[in-house]
PDB file of N, CA and C in Angstrom:
ATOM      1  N   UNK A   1       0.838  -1.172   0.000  1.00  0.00           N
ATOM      2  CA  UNK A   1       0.000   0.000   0.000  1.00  0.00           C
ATOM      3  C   UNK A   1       0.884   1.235   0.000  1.00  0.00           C
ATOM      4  N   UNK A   2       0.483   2.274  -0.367  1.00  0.00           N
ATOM      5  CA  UNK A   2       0.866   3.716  -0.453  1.00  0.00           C
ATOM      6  C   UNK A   2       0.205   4.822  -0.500  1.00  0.00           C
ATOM      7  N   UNK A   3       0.254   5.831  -0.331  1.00  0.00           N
ATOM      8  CA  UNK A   3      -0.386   7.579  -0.707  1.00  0.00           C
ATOM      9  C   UNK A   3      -0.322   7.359  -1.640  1.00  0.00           C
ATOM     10  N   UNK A   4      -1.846   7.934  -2.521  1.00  0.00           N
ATOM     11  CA  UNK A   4      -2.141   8.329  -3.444  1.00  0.00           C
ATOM     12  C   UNK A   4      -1.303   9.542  -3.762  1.00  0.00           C
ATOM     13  N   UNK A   5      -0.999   9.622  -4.923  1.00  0.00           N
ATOM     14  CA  UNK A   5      -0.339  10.556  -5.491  1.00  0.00           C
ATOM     15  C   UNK A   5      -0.112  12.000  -5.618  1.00  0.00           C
ATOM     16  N   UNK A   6      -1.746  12.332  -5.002  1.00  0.00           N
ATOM     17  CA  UNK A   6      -2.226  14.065  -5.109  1.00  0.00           C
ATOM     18  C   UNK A   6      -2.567  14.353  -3.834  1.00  0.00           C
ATOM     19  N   UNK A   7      -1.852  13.793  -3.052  1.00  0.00           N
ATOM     20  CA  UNK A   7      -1.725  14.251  -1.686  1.00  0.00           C
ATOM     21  C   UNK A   7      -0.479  14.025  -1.234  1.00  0.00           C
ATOM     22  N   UNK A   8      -0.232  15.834  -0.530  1.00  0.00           N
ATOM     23  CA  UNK A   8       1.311  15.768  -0.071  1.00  0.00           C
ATOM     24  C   UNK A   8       1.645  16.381   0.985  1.00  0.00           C
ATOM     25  N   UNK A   9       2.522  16.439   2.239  1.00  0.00           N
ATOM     26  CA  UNK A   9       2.927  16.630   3.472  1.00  0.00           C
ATOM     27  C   UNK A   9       3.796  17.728   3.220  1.00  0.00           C
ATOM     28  N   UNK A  10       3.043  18.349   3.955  1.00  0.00           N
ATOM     29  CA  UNK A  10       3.474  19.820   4.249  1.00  0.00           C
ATOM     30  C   UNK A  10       4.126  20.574   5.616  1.00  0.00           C
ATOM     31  N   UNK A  11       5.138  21.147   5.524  1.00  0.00           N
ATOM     32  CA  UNK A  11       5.735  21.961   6.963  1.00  0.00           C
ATOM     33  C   UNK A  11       4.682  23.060   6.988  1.00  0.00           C
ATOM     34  N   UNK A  12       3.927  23.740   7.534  1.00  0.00           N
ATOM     35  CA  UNK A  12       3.200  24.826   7.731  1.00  0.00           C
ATOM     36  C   UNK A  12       2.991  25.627   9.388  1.00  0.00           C
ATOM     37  N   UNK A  13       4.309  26.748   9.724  1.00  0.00           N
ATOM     38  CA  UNK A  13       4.322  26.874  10.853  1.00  0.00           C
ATOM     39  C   UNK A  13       4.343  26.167  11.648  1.00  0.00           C
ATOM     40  N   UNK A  14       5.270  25.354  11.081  1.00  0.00           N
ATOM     41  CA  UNK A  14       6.311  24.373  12.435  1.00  0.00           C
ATOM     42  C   UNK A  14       4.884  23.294  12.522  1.00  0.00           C
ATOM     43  N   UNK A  15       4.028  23.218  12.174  1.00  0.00           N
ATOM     44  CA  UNK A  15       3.218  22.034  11.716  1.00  0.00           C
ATOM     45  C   UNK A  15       2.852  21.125  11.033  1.00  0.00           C
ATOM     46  N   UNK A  16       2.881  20.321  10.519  1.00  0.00           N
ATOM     47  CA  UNK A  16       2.926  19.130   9.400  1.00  0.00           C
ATOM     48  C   UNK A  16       1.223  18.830   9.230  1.00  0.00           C
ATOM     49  N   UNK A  17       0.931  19.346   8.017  1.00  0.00           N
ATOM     50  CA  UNK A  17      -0.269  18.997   7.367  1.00  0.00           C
ATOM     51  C   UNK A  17      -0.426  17.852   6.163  1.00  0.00           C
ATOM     52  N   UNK A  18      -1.108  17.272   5.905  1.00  0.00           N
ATOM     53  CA  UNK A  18      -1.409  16.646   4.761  1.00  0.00           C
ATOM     54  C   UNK A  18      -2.522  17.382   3.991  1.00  0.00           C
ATOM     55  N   UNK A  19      -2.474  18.023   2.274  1.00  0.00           N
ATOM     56  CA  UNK A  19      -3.204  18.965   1.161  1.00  0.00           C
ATOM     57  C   UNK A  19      -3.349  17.820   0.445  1.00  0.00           C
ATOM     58  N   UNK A  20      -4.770  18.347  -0.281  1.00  0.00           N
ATOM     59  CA  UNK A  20      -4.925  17.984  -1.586  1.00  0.00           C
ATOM     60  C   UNK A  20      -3.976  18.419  -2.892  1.00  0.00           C
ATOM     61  N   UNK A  21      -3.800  17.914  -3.840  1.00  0.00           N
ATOM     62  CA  UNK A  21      -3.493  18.663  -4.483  1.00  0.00           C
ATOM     63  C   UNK A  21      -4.339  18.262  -6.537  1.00  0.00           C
ATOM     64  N   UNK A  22      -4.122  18.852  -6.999  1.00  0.00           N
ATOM     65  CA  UNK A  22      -4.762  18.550  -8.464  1.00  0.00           C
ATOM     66  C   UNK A  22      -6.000  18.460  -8.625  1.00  0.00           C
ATOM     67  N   UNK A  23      -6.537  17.292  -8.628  1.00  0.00           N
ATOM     68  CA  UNK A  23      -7.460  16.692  -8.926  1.00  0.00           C
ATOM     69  C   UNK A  23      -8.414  16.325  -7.842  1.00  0.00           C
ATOM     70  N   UNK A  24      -7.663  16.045  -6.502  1.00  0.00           N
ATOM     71  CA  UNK A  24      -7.711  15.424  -5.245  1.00  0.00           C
ATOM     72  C   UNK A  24      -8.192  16.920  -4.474  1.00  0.00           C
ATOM     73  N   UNK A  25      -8.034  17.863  -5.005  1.00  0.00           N
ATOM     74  CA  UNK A  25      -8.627  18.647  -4.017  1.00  0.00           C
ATOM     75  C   UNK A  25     -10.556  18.984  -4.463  1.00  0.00           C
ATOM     76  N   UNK A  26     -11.189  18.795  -5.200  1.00  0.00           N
ATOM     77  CA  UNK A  26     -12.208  18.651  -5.229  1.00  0.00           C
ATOM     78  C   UNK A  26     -13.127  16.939  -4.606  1.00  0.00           C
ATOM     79  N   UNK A  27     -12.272  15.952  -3.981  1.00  0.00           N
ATOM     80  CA  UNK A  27     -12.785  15.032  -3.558  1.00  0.00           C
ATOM     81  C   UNK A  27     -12.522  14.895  -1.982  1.00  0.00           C
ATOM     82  N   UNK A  28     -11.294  16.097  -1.873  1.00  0.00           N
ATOM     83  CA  UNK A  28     -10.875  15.575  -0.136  1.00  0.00           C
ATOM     84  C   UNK A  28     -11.369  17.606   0.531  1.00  0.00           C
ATOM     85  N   UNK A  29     -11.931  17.687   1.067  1.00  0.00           N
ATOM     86  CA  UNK A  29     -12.404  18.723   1.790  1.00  0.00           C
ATOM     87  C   UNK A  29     -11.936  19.253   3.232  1.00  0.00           C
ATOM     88  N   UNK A  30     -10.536  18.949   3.138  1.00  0.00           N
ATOM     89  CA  UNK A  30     -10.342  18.748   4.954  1.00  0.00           C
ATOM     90  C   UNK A  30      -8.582  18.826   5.042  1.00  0.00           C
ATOM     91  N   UNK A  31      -7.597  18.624   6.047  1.00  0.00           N
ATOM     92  CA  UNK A  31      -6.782  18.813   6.423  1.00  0.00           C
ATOM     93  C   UNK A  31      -6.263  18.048   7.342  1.00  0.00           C
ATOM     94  N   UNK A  32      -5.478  17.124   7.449  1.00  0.00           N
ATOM     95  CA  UNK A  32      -4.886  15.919   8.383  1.00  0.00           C
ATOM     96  C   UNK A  32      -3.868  16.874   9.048  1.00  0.00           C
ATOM     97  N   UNK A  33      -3.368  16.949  10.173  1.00  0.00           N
ATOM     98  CA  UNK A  33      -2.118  17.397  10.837  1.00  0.00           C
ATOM     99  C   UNK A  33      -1.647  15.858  11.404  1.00  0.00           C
ATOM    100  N   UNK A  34      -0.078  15.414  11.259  1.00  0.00           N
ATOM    101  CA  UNK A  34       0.514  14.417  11.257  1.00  0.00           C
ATOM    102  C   UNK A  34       1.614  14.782  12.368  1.00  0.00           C
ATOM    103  N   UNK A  35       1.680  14.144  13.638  1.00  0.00           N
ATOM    104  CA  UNK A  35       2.558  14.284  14.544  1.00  0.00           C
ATOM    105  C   UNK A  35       3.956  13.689  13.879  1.00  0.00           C
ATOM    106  N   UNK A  36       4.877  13.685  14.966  1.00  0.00           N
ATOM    107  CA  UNK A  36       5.682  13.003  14.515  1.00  0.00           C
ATOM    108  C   UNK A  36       6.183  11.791  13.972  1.00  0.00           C
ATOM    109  N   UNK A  37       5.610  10.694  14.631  1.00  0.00           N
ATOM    110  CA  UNK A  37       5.348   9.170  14.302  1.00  0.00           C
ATOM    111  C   UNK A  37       4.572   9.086  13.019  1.00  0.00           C
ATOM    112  N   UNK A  38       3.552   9.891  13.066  1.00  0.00           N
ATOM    113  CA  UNK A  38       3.278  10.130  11.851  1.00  0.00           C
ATOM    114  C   UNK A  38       3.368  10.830  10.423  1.00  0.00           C
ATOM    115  N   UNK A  39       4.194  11.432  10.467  1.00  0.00           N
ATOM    116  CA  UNK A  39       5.291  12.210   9.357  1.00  0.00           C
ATOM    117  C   UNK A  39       6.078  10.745   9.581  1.00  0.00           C
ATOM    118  N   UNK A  40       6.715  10.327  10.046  1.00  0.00           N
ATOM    119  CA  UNK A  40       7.606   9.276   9.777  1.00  0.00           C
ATOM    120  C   UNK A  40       6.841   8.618   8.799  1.00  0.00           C
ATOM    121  N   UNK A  41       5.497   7.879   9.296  1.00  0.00           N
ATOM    122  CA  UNK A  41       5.233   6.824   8.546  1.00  0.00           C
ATOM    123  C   UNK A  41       4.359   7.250   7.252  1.00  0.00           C
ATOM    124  N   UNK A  42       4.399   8.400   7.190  1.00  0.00           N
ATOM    125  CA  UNK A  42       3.591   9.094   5.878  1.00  0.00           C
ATOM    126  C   UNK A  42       4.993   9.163   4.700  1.00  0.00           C
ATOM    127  N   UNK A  43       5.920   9.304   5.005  1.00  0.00           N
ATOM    128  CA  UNK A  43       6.904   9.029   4.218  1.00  0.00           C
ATOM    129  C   UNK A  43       7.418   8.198   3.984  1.00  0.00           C
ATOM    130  N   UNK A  44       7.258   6.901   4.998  1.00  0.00           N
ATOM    131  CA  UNK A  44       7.379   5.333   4.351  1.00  0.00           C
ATOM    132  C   UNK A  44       6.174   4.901   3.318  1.00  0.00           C
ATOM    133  N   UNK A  45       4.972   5.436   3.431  1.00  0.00           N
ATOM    134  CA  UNK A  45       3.907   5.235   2.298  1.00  0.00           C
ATOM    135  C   UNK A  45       4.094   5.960   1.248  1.00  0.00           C
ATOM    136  N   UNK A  46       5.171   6.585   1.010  1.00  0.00           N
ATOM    137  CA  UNK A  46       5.283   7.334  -0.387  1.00  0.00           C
ATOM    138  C   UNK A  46       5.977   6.665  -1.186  1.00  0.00           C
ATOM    139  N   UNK A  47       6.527   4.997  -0.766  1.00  0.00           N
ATOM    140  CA  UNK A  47       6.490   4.081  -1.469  1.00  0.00           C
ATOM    141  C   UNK A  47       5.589   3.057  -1.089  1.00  0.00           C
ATOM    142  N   UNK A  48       5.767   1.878  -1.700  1.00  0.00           N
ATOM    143  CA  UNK A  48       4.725   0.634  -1.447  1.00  0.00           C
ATOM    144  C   UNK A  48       5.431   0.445  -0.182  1.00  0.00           C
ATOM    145  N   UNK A  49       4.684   0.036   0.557  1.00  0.00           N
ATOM    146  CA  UNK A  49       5.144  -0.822   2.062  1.00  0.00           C
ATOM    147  C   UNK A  49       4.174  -1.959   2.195  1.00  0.00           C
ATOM    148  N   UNK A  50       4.343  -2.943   3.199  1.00  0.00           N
ATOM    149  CA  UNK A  50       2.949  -3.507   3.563  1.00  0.00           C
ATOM    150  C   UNK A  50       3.457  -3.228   5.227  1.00  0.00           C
ATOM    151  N   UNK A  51       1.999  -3.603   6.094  1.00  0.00           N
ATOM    152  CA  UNK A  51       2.408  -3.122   7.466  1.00  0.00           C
ATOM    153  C   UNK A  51       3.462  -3.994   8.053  1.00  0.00           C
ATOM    154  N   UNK A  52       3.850  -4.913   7.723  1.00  0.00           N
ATOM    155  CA  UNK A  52       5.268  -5.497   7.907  1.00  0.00           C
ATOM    156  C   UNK A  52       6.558  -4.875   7.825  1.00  0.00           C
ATOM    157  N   UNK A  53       6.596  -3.903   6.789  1.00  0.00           N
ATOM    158  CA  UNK A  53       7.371  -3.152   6.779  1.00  0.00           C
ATOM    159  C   UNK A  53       7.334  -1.844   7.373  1.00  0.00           C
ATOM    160  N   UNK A  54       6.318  -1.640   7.313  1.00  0.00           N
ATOM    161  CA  UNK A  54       5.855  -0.493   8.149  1.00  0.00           C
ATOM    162  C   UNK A  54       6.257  -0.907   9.691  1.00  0.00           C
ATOM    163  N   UNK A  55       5.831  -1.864  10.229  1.00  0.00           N
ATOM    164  CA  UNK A  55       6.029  -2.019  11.541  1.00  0.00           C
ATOM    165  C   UNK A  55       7.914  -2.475  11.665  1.00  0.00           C
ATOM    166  N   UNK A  56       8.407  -2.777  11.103  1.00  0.00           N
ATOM    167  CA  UNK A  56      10.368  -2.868  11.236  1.00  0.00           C
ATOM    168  C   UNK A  56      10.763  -1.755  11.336  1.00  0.00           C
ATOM    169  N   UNK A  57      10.306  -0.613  10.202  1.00  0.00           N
ATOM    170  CA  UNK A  57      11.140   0.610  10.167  1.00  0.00           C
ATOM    171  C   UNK A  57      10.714   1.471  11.477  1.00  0.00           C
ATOM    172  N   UNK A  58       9.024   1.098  12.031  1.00  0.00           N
ATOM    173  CA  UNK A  58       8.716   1.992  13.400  1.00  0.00           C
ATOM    174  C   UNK A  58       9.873   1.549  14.174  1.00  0.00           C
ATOM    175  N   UNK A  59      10.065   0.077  14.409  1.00  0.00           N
ATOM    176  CA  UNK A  59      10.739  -0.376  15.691  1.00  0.00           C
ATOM    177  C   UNK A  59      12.281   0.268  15.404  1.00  0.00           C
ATOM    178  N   UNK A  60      12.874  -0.003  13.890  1.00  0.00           N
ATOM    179  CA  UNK A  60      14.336   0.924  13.817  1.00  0.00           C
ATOM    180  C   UNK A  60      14.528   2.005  14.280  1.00  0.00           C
ATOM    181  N   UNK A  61      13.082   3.052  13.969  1.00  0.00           N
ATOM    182  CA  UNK A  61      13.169   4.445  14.162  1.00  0.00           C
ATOM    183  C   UNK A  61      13.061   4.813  15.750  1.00  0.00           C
ATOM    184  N   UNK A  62      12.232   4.465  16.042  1.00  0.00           N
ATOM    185  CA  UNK A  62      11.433   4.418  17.856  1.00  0.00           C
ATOM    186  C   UNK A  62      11.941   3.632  18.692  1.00  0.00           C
ATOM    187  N   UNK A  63      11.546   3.653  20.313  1.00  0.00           N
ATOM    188  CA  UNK A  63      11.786   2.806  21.022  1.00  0.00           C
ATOM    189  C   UNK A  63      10.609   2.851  21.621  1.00  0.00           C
ATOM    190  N   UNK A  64      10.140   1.469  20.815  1.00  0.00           N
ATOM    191  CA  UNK A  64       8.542   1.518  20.940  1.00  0.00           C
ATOM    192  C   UNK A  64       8.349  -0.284  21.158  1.00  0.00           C
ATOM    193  N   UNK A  65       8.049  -0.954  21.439  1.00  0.00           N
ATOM    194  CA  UNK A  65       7.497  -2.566  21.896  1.00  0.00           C
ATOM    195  C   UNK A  65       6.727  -2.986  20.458  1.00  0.00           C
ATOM    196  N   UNK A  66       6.959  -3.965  20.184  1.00  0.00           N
ATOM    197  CA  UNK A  66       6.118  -4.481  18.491  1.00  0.00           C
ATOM    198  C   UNK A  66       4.508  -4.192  18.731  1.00  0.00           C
ATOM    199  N   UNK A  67       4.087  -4.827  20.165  1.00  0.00           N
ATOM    200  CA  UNK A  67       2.675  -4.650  19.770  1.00  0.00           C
ATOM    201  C   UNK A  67       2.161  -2.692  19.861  1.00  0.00           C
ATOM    202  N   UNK A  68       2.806  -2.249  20.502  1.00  0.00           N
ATOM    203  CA  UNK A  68       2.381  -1.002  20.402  1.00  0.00           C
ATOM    204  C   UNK A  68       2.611  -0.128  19.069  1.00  0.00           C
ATOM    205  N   UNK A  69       3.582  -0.896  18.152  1.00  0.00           N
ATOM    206  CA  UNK A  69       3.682  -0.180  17.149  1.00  0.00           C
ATOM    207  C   UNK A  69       2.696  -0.710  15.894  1.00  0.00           C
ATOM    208  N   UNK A  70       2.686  -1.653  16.142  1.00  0.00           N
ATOM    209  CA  UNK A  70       1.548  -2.229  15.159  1.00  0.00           C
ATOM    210  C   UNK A  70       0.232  -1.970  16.170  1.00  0.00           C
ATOM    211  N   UNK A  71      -0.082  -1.431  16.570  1.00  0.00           N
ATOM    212  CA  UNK A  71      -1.691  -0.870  17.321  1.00  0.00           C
ATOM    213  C   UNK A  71      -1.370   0.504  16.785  1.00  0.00           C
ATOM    214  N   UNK A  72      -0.145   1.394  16.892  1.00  0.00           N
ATOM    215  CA  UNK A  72      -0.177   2.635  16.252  1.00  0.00           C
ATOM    216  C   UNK A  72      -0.413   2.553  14.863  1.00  0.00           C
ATOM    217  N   UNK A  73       0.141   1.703  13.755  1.00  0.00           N
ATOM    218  CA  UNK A  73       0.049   1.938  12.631  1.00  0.00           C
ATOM    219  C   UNK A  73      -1.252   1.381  12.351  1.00  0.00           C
ATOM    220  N   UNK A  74      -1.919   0.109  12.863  1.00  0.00           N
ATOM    221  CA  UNK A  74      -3.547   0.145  12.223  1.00  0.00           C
ATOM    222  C   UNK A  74      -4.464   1.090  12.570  1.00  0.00           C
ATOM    223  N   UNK A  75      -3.963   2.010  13.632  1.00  0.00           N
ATOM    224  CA  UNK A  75      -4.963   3.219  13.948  1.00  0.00           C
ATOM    225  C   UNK A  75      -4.819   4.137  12.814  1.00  0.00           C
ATOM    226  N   UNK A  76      -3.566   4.363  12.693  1.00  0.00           N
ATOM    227  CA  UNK A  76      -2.723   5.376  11.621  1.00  0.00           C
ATOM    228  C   UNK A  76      -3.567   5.179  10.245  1.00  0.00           C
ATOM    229  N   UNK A  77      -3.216   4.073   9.684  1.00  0.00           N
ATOM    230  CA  UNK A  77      -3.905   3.236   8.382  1.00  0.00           C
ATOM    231  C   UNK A  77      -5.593   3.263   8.225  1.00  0.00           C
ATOM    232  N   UNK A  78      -6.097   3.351   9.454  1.00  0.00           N
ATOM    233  CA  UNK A  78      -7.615   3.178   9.222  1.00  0.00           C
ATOM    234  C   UNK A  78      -8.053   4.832   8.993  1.00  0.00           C
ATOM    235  N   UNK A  79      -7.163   5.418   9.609  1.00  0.00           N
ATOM    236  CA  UNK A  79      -7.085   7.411   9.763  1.00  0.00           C
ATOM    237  C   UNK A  79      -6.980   7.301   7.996  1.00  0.00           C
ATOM    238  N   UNK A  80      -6.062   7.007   7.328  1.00  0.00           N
ATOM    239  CA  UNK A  80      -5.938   7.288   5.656  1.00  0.00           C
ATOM    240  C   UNK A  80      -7.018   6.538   5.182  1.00  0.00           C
ATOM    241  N   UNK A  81      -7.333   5.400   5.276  1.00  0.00           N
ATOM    242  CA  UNK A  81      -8.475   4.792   4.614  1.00  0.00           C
ATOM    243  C   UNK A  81      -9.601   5.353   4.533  1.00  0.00           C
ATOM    244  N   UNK A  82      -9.889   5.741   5.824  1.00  0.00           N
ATOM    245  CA  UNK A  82     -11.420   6.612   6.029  1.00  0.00           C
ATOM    246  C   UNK A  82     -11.315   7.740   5.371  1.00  0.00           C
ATOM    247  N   UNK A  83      -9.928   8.359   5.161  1.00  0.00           N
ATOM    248  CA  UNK A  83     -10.442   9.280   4.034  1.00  0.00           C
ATOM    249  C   UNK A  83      -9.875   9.091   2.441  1.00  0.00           C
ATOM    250  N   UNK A  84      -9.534   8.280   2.306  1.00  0.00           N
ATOM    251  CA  UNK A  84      -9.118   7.475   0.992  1.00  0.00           C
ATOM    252  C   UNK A  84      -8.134   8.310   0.362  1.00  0.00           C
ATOM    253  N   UNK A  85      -7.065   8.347   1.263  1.00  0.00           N
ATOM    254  CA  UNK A  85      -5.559   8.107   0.973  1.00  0.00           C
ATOM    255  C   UNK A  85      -4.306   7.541   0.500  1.00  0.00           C
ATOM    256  N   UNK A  86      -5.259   6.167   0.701  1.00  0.00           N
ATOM    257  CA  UNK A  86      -4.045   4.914   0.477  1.00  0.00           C
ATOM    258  C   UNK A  86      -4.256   4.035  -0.935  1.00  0.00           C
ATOM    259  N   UNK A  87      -3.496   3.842  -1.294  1.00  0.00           N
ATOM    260  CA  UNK A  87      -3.524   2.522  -2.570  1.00  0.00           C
ATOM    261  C   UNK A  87      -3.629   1.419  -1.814  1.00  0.00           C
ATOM    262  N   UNK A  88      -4.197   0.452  -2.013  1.00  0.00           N
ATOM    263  CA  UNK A  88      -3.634  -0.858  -1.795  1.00  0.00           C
ATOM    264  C   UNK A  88      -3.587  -1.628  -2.693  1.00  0.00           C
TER     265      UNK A  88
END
């Protein structure tokens, strides 16, 4: 899975947003702000990952326990789905 293409992560006053952009801004109406964990893993979806990989690079990056990082990223993942973000 990955970000769709016409959506992109933004610095905005020391804040990290996710925009529409192109085409994508007449279907998405709204504005994600992405903490840190999440800017991380919004830039591992700007290639294909599956949450397998997703969950190795949390544990490289963080000092975080496996199950807590895989409970962060299916929360994370269901956050893009619900607004139809992701390829799969």
């Amino acid at each position: 899975m990955k970000i769709k293409e016409n959506f992109i992560l933004r610095n905005v006053a020391g804040s990290f947003v996710v925009v529409p952009t192109g085409k994508a801004t007449v279907d998405f109406s709204g504005m994600i702000t992405l903490n840190e964990t999440g800017v991380f893993l919004w830039k591992q979806l700007e290639t294909d990952q599956t949450k397998d990989e997703l969950v190795s690079a949390l544990l490289k990056e963080y000092d975080v326990d496996e199950t807590t990082a895989q409970n962060d990223i299916e929360a994370f993942l269901k956050i893009l789905e619900e607004n139809n973000l992701l390829i799969k």
